[in-house]
Protein backbone atom coordinates (compact mmCIF):
# COMPACT_ATOMS: atom_id res chain seq x y z
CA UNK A 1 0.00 0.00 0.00
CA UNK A 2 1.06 3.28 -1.06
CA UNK A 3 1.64 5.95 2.47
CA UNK A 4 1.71 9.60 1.27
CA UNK A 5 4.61 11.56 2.95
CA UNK A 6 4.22 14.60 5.38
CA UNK A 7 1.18 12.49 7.35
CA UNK A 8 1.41 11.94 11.06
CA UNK A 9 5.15 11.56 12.07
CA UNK A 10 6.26 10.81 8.78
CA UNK A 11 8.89 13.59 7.48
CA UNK A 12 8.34 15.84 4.01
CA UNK A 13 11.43 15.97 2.30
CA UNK A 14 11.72 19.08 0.08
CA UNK A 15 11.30 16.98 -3.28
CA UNK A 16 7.80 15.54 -2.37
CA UNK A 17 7.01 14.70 -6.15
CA UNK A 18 5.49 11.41 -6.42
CA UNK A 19 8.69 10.09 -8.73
CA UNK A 20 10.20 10.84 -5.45
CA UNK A 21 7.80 8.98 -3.08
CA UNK A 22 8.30 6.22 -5.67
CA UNK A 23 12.21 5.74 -4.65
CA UNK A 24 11.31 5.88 -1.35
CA UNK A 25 9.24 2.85 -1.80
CA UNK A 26 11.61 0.91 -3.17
CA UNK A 27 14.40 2.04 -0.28
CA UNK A 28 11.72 0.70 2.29
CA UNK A 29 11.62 -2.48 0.39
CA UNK A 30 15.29 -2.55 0.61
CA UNK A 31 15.26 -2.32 4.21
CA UNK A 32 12.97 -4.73 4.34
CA UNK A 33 14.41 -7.24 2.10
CA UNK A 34 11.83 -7.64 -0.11
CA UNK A 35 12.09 -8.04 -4.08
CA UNK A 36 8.49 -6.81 -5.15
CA UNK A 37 5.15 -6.09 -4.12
CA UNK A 38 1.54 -5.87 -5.66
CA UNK A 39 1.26 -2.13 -4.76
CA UNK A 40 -1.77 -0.49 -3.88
CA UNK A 41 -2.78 3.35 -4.20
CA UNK A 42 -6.19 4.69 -2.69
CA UNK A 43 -6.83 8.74 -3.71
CA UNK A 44 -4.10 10.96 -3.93
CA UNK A 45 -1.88 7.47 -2.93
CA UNK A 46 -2.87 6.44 -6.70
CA UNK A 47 -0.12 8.84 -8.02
CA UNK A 48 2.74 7.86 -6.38
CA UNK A 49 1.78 3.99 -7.18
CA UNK A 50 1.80 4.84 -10.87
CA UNK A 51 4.96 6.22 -10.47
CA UNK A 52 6.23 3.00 -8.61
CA UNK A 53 5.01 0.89 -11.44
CA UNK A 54 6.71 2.85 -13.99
CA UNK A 55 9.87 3.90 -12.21
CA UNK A 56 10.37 -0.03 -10.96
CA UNK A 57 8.64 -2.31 -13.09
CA UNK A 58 11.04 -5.58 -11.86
CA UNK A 59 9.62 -4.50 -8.15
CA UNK A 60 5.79 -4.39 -9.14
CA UNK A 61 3.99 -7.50 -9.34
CA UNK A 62 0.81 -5.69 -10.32
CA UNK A 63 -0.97 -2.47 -9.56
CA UNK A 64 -4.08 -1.72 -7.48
CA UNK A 65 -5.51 1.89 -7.99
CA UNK A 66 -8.79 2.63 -5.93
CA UNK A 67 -10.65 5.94 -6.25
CA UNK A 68 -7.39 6.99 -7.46
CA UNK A 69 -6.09 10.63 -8.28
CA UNK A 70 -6.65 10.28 -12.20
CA UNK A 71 -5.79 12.33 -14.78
CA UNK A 72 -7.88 15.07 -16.32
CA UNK A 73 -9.23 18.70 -15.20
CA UNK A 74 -8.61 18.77 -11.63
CA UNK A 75 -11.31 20.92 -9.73
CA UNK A 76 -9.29 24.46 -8.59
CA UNK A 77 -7.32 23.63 -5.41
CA UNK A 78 -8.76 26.53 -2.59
CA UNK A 79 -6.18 29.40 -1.98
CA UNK A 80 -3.21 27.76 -0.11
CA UNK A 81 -3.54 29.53 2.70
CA UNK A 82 -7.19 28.74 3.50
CA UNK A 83 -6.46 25.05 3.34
CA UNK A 84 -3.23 25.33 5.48
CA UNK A 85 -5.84 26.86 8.14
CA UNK A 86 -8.77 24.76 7.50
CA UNK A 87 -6.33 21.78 7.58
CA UNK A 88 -3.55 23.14 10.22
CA UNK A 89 -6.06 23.93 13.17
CA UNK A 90 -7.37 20.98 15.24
CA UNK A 91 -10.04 23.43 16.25
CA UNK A 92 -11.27 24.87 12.95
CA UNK A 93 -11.27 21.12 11.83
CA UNK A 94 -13.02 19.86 14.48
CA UNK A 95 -15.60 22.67 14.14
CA UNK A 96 -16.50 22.36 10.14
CA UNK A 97 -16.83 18.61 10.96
CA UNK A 98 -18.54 18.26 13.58
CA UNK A 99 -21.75 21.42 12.64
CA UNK A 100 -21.07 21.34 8.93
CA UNK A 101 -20.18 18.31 8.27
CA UNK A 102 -22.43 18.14 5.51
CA UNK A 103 -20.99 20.70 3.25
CA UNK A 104 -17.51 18.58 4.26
CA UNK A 105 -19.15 15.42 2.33
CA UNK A 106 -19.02 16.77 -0.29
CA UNK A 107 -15.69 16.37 -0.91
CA UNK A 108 -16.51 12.54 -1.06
CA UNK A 109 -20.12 12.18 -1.73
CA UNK A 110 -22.10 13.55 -4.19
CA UNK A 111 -25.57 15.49 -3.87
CA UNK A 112 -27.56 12.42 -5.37
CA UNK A 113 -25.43 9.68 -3.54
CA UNK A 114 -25.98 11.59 0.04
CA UNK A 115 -29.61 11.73 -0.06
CA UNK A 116 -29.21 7.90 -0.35
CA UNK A 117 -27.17 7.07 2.30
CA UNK A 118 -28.29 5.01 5.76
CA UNK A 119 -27.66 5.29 8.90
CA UNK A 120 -24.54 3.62 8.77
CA UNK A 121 -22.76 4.85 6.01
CA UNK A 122 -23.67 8.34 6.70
CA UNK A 123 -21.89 7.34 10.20
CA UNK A 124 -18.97 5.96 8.09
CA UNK A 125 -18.12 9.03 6.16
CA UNK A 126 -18.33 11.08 9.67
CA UNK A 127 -15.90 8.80 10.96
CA UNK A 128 -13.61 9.48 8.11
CA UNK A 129 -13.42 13.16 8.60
CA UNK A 130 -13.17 12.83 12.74
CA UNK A 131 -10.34 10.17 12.51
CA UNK A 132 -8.04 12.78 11.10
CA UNK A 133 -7.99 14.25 14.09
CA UNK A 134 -5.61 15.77 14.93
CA UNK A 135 -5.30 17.19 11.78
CA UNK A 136 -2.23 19.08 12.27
CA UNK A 137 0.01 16.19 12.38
CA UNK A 138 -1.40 15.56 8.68
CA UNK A 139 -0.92 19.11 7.11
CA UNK A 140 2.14 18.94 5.78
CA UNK A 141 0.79 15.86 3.70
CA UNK A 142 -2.74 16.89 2.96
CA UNK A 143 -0.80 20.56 1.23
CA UNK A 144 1.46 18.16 -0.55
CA UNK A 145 -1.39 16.00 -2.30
CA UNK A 146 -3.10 19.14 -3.39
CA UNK A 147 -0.31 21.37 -4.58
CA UNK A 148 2.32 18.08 -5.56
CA UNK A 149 1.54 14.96 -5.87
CA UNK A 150 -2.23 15.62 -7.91
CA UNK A 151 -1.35 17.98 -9.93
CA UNK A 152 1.39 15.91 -11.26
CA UNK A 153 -0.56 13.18 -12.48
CA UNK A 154 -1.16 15.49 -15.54
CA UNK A 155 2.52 15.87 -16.14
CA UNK A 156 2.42 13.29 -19.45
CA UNK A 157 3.18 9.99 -17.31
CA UNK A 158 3.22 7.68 -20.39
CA UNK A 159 0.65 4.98 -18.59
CA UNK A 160 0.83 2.44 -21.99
CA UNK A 161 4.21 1.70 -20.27
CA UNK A 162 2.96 0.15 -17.61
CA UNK A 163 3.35 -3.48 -18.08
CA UNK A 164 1.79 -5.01 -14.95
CA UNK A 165 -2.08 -6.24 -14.44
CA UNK A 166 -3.88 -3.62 -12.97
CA UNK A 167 -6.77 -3.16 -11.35
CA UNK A 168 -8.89 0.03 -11.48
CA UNK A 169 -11.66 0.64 -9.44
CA UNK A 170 -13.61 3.33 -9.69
CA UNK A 171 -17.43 4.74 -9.07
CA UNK A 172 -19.08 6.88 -11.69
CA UNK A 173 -19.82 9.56 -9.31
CA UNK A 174 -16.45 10.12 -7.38
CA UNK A 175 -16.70 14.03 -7.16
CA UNK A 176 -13.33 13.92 -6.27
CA UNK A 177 -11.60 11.70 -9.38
CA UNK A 178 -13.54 12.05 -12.24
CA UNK A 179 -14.71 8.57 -13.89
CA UNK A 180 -13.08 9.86 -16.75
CA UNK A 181 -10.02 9.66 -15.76
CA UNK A 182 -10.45 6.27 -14.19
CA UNK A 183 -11.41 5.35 -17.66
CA UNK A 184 -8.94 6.81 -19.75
CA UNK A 185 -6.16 5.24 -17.35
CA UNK A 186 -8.00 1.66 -18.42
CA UNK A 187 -7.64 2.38 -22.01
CA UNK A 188 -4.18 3.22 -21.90
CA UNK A 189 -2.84 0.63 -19.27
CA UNK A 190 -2.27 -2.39 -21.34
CA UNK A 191 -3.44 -4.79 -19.08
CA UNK A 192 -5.71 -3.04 -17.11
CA UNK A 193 -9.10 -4.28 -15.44
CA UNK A 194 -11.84 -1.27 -15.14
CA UNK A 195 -14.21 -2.57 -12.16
CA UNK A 196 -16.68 0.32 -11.94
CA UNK A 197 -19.62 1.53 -9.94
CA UNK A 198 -22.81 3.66 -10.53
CA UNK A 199 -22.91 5.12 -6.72
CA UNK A 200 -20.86 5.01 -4.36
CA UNK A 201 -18.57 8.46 -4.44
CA UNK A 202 -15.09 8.72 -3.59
CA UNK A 203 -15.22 6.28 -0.60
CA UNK A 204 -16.74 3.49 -2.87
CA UNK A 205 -19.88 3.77 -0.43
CA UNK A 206 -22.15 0.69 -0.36
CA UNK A 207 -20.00 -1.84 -2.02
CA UNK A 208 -16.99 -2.96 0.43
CA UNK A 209 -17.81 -6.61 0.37
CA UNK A 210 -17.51 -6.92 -3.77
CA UNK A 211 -14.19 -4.33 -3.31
CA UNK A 212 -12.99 -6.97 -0.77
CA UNK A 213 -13.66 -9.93 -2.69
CA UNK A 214 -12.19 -8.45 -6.35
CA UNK A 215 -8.82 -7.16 -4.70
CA UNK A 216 -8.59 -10.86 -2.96
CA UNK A 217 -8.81 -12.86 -6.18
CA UNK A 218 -6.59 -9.92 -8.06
CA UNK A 219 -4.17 -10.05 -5.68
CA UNK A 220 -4.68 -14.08 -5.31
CA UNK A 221 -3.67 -14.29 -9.28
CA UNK A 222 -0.82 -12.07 -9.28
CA UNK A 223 0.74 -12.02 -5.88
CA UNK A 224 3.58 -15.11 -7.60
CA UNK A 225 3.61 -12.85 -10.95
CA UNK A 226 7.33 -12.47 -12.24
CA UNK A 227 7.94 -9.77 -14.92
């Protein structure tokens, strides 16, 4: 699994590119003595996995990208500033999600998907705004995503190089990474595997068991694969 830098105690170098997250990968493989990996990348993680399957193609068994940052027109990132506040003050944080948390789901959920939503998922996507607390530890990282490693995905990565089975799965809704994207990355991956979703947003709402179940048998048929 692919862990963005600058989140909780882990530092942010000055080069936080993704091509640079990608070597770090394969140092922490290093360390750990082992030759390769079927690598997965969830949201803004997606980029840096790309980058890990092109950069180190001997090291990647096969690729897993899940609501992944895709390319295309990314929405227009707030003023800097306003995010390093929003996303800097354990206070302000806690505030917007805990008596707007509404407008917050947006970020994951569309206006059609939240009307849908039950108890329990509703309770799910509150729990994944309230477990970054504390925010400030995660910043650093949440600034480099959205100024770094997102943008970057639009920087001409030339995806028909990647030569590993991947597995894309995306919902048709993400307001976050446009289904577009998700599809254009299946068209040009050679061997890539489009598993989509009508609902669901950018948290794949509603469908965890299939998610579980088509990662298991993807992983299952390539975890021994040798390039």
């Amino acid at each position: 699994m692919c862990f963005a830098i600058g989140y909780l105690k882990t530092p942010l170098p000055e080069d936080g590119s993704p091509k640079a997250q990608a070597d770090a990968y394969a140092h922490l493989l290093d360390h750990l003595g082992i030759d390769s990996v079927v690598i997965y990348g969830n949201s803004a993680g997606g980029t840096s996995a790309i980058r890990f399957a092109l950069q180190y193609p001997e090291r990647c068994k096969a690729l897993i990208l899940h609501s992944s940052n895709v390319p295309g027109v990314l929405a227009p990132s707030p003023p800097k500033i306003l995010m390093k506040t929003v996303f800097g003050s354990n206070v302000i944080y806690w505030l917007l999600t805990t008596f707007f948390i509404k407008i917050m789901m947006s970020m994951f959920v569309s206006a059609s998907l939240k009307k849908q939503l039950t108890k329990q998922q509703y309770g799910h996507v509150e729990d994944v705004f309230r477990l970054s607390l504390p925010v400030n530890l995660r910043t650093k990282g949440i600034l480099n995503d959205g100024y770094v490693s997102n943008p970057d995905i639009n920087a001409g990565y030339p995806f028909h190089e990647i030569q590993v089975p991947t597995l894309i799965i995306h919902a048709m809704d993400d307001p976050v990474a446009k289904f577009q994207g998700a599809q254009e990355l299946a068209q040009q991956i050679p061997k890539a595997t489009l598993v989509s979703f009508e609902t669901g947003g950018h948290l794949t709402l509603g469908h965890e068991e299939e998610i579980k179940k088509v990662i298991a048998d993807f992983v299952s048929t390539n975890a021994n694969n040798k390039n």
